[in-house]
Every structure is written in C-alpha cells, then in structure tokens.
C-alpha atoms as a PDB file:
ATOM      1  CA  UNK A   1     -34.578  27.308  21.889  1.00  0.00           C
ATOM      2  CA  UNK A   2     -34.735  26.781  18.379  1.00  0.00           C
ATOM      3  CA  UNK A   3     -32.546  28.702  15.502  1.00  0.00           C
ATOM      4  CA  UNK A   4     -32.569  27.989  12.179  1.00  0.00           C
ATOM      5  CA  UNK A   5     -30.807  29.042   9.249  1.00  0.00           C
ATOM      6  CA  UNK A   6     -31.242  27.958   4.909  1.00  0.00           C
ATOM      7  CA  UNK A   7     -31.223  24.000   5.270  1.00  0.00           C
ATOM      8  CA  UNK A   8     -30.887  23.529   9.379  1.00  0.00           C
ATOM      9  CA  UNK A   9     -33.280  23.221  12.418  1.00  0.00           C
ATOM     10  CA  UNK A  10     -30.986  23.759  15.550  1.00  0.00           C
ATOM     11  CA  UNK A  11     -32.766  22.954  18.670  1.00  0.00           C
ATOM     12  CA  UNK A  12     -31.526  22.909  22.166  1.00  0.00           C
ATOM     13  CA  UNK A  13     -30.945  19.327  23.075  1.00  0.00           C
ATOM     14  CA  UNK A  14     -33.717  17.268  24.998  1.00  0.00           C
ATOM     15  CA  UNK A  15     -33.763  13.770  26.991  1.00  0.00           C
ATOM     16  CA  UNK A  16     -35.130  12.317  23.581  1.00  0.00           C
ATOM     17  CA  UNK A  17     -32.366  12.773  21.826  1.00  0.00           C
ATOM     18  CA  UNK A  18     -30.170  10.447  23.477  1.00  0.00           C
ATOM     19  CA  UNK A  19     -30.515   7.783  21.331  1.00  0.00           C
ATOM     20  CA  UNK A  20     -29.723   9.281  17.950  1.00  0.00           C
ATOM     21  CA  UNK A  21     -26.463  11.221  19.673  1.00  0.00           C
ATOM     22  CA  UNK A  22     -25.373   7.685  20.808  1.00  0.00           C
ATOM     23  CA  UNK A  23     -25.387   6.422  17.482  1.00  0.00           C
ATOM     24  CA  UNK A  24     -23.695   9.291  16.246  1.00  0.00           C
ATOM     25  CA  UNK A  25     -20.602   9.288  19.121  1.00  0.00           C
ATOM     26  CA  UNK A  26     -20.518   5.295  19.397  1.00  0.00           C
ATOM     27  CA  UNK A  27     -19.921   5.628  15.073  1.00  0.00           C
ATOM     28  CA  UNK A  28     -16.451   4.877  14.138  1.00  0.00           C
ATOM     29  CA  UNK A  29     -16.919   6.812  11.199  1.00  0.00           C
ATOM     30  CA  UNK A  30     -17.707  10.279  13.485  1.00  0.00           C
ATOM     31  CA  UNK A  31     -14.719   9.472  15.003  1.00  0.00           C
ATOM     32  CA  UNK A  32     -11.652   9.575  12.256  1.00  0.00           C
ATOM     33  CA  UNK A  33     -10.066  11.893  13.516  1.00  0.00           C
ATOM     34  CA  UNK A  34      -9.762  10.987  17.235  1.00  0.00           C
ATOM     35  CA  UNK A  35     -10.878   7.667  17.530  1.00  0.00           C
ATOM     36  CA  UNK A  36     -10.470   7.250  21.250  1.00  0.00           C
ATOM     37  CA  UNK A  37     -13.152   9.529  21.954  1.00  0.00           C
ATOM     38  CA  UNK A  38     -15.724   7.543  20.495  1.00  0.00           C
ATOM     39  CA  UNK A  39     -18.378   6.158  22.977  1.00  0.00           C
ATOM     40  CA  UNK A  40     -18.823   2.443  23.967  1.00  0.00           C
ATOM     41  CA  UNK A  41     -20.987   3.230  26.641  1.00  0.00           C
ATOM     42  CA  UNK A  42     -24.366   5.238  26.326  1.00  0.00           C
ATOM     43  CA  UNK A  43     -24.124   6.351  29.683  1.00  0.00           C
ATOM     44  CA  UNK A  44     -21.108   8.575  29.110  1.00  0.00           C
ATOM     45  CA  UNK A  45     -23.580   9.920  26.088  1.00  0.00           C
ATOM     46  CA  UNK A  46     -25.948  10.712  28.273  1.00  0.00           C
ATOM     47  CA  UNK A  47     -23.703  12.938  30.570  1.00  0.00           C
ATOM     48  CA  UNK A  48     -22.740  14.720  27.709  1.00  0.00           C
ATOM     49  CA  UNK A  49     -26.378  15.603  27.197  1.00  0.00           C
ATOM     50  CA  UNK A  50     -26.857  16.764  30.709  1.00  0.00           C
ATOM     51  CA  UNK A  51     -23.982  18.878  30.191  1.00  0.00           C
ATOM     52  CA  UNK A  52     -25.580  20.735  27.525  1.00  0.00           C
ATOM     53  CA  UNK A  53     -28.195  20.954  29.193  1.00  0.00           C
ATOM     54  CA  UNK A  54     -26.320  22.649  32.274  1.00  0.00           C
ATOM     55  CA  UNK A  55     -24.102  25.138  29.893  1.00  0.00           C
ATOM     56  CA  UNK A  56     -27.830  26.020  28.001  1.00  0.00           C
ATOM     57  CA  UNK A  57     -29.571  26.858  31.423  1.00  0.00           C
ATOM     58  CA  UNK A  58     -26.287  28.830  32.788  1.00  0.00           C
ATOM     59  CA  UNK A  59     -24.827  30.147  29.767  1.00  0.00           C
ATOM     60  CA  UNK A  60     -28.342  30.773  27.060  1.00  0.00           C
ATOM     61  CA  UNK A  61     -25.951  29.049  24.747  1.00  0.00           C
ATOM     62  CA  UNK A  62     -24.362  25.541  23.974  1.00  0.00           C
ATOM     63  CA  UNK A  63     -24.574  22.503  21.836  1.00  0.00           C
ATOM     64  CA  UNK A  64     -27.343  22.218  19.832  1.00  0.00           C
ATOM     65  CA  UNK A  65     -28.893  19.444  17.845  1.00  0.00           C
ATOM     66  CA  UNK A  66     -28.295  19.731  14.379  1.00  0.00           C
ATOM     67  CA  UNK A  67     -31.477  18.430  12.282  1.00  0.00           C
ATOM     68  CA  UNK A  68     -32.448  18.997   8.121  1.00  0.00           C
ATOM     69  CA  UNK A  69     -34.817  21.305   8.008  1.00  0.00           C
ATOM     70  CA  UNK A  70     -38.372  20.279   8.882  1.00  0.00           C
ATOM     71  CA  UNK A  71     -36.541  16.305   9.251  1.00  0.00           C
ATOM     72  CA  UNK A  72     -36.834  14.665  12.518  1.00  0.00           C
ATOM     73  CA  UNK A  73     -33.549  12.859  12.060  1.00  0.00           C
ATOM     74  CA  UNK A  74     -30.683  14.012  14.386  1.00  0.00           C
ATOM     75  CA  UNK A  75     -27.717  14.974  11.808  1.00  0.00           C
ATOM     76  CA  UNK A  76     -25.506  15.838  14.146  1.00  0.00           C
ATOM     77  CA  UNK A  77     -24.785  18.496  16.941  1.00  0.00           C
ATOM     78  CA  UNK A  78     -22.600  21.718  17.473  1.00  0.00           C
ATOM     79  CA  UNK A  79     -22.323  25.203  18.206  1.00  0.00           C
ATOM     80  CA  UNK A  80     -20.635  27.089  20.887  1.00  0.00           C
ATOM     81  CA  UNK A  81     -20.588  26.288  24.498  1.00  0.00           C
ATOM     82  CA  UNK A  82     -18.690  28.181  27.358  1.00  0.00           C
ATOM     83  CA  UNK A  83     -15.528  26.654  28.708  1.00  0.00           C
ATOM     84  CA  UNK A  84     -13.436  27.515  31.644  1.00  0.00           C
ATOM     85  CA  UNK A  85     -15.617  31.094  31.494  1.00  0.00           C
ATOM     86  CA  UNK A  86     -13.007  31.701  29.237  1.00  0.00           C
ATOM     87  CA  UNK A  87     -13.940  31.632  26.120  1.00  0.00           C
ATOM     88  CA  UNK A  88     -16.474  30.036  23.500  1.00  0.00           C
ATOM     89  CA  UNK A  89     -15.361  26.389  22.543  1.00  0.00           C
ATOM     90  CA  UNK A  90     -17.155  26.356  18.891  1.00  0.00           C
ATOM     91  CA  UNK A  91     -17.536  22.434  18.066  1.00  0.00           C
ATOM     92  CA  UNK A  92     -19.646  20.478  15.712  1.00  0.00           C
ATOM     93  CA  UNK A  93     -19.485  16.284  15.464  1.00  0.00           C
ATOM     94  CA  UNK A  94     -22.452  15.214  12.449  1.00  0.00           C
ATOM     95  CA  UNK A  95     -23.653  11.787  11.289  1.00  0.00           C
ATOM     96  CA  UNK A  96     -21.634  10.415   8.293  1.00  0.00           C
ATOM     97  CA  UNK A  97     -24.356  10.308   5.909  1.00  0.00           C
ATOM     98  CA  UNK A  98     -24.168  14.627   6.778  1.00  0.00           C
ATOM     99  CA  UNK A  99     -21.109  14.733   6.414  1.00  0.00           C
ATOM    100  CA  UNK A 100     -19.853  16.735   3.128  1.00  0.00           C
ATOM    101  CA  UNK A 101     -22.783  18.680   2.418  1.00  0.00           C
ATOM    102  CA  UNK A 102     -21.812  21.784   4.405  1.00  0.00           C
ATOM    103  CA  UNK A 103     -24.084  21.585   7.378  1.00  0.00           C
ATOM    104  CA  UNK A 104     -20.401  22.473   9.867  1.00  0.00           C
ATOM    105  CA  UNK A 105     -20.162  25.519   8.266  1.00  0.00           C
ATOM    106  CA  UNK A 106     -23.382  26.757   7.934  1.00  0.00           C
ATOM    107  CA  UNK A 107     -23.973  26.129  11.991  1.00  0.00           C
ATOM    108  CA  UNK A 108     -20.656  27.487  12.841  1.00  0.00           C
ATOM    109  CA  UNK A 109     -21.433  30.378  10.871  1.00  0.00           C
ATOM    110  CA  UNK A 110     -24.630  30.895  13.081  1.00  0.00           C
ATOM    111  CA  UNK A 111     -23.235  29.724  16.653  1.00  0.00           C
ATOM    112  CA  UNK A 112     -20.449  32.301  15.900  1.00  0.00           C
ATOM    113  CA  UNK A 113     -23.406  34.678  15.714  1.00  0.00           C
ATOM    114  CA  UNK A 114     -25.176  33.717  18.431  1.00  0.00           C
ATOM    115  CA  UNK A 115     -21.768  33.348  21.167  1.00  0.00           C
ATOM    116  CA  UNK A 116     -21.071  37.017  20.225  1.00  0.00           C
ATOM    117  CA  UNK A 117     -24.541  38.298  20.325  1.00  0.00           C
ATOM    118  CA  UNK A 118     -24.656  36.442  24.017  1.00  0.00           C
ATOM    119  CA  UNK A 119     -21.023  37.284  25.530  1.00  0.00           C
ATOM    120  CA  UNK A 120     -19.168  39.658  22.559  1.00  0.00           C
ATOM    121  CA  UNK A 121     -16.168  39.942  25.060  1.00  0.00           C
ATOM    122  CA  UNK A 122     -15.266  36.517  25.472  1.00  0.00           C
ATOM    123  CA  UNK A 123     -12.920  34.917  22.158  1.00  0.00           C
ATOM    124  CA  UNK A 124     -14.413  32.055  20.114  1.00  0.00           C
ATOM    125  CA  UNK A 125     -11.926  29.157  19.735  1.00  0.00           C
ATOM    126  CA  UNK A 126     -12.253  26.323  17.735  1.00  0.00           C
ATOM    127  CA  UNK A 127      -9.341  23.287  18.526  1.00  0.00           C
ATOM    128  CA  UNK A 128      -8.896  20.231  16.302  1.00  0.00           C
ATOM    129  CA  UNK A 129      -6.232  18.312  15.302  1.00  0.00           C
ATOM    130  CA  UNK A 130      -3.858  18.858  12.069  1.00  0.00           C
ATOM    131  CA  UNK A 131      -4.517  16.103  10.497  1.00  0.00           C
ATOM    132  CA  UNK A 132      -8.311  17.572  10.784  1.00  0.00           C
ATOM    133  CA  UNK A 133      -8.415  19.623   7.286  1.00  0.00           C
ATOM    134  CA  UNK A 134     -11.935  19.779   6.864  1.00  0.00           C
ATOM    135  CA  UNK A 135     -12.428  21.226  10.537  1.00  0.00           C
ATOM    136  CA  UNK A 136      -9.864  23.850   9.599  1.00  0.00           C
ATOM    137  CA  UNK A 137     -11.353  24.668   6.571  1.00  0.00           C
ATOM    138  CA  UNK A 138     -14.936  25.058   8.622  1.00  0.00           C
ATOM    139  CA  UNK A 139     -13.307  27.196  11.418  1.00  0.00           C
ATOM    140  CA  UNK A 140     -11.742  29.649   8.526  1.00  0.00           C
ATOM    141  CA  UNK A 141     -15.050  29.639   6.793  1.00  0.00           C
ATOM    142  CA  UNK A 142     -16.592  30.445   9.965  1.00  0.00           C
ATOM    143  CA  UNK A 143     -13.989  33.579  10.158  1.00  0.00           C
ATOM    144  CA  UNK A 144     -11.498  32.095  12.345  1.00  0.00           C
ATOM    145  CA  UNK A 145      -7.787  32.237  12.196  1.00  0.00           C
ATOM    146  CA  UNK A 146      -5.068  30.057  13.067  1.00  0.00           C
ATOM    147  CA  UNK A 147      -3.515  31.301  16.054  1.00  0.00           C
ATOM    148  CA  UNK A 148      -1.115  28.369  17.330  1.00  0.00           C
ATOM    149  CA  UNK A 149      -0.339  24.889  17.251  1.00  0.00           C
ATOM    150  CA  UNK A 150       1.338  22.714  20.126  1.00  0.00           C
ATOM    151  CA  UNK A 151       0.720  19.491  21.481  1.00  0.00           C
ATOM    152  CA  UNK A 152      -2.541  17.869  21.889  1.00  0.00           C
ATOM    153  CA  UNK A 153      -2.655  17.503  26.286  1.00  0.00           C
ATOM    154  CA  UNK A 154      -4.381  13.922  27.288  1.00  0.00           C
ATOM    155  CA  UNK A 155      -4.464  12.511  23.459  1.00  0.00           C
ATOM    156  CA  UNK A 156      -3.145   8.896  23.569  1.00  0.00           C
ATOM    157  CA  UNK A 157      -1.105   9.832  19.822  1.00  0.00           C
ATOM    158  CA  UNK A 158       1.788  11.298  21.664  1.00  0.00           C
ATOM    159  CA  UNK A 159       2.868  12.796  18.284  1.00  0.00           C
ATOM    160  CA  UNK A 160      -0.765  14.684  17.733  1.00  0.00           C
ATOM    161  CA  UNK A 161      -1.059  18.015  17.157  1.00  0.00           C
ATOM    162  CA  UNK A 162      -3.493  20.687  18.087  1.00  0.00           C
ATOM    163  CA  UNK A 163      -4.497  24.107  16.332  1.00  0.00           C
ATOM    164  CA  UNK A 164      -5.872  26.410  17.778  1.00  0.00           C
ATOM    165  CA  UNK A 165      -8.307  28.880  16.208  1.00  0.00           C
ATOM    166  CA  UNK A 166      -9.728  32.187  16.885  1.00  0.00           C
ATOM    167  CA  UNK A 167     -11.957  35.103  16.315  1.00  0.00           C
ATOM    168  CA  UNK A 168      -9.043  37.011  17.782  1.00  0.00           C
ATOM    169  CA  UNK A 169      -5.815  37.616  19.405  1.00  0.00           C
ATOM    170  CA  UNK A 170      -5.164  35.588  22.507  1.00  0.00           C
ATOM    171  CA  UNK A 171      -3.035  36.410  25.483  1.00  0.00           C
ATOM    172  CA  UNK A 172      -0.443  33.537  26.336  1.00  0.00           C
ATOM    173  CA  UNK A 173      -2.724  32.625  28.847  1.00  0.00           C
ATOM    174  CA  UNK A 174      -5.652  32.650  27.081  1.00  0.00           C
ATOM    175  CA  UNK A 175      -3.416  29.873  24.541  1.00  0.00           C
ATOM    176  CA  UNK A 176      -2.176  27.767  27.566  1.00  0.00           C
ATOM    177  CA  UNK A 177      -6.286  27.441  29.029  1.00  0.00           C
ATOM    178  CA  UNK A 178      -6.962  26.483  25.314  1.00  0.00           C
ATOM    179  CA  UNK A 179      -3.958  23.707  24.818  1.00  0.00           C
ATOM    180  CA  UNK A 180      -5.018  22.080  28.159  1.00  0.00           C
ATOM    181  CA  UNK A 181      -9.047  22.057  27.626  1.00  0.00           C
END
C-alpha cells in the first residue's frame, strides 16, 4: 500500500528493503537518543520487518518505509502500528542525512490520519524519552499532547525518562500498558 503526501512516498515495507533499514538501525547516529537499541545484528532487522509485515496484514496499518518522493533511497520508516490492541504506537526512526528537513512530521501528520481513519476508537500514543525534544516537538505538531511522564521500563539509563503522548485522555490503565510497552 502506498500513501503519499507533498515530498514523501510511504510504501508498505517489502523483503527488499532489508538492507537499507539495517543501515539505518545499525547507525549510531539514528540512535542518539537510545543508543542500546541500535542493531549489531541484521537478523534482529529482519524480524522487525516481518513484524511489519504481520501488524500490515492483521491490522491494514503499520510501519511504513519512508522514501523522497519519486527517490528509491530508503529515508527512513514510521507511522502507526497497533500495540497490545490497545492503542496506536505512532513511531518514526529516519536516516541522518533526513534528518532536519521535516519528513517526522509530515508522516506523522499522515499516519495520524490513516490510524484514525482505520480504528478512530483506539488512542494514538507516541513515547520517547525527555531528553528527545525534537520527537516531542513532532508528536505536538502531529496534534498530540503530553499526557504523563514516569520511568522508562527495560531502559539500561536507570535515570531515563519517558513521555507519554496522546491524541486523548487516557485511563490509568491505558498509561500503565503505555509505560510498560
């Protein structure tokens, strides 16, 4: 499935995109912000990309791959994917050289689109870290709010933080599902 909107081609993820996703998640430089998520090992990329796959087949929604317009060259990926069939987890990780030109917002913009043309009743949340300003900034843009903040569950940095964002209010459980995904 393809969508596109002013400057972005974003396609459903195929087999032959493995490569240029591995070189995105193995980059330090995609990883600033949570280094210990990077990959060393393409295999774990490629599990991630049969995981799309899954959440596109069962959900009509997920991660897509985030391209220039009319390029062939894999700029990143994003969008929103199903979690816990709780709510929409809206994500985005892009290439350094896209970086800074806006692509996040302009995909989050359309994912948030797309998650509540698909499932309107379930929330869209977007997580990152604090130190994460330009995420923030991307998840307000995207018409987000900040809903809470509380520890980051399972990140090595025992003092990281974790907002939370959403398109709406969210019971307590809702918040405690979020803060453990």
């Amino acid at each position: 499935m393809r969508t596109r909107t002013s400057r972005l081609d974003l396609d459903e993820p195929v087999v032959t995109d493995l490569d240029a996703l591995y070189a995105i998640c193995s980059d330090p430089q995609s990883w600033t912000h949570f280094s210990s998520l990077r990959h060393t090992d393409p295999s774990v990329t490629e599990r991630m990309l049969q995981g799309w796959s899954e959440l596109w087949r069962r959900d009509g929604l997920a991660t897509w791959i985030i391209r220039e317009r009319g390029s062939r060259t894999v700029g990143g990926y994003g969008g929103c994917s199903k979690r816990q069939n709780s709510f929409w987890n809206l994500g985005y990780r892009l290439h350094p050289d896209a970086q800074g030109k806006g692509y996040a917002a302009e995909m989050c913009e359309i994912a948030v689109e797309c998650a509540h043309r698909t499932e309107p009743d379930l929330p869209i949340v977007a997580y990152l870290l604090e130190h994460n300003v330009a995420s923030a900034r991307v998840a307000e843009r995207a018409g987000l709010e900040l809903i809470t903040r509380g520890p980051d569950v399972g990140n090595p940095d025992a003092d990281a933080v974790r907002l939370v964002y959403a398109d709406r209010s969210l019971t307590a459980d809702q918040v405690d599902v979020v803060l453990s995904a």
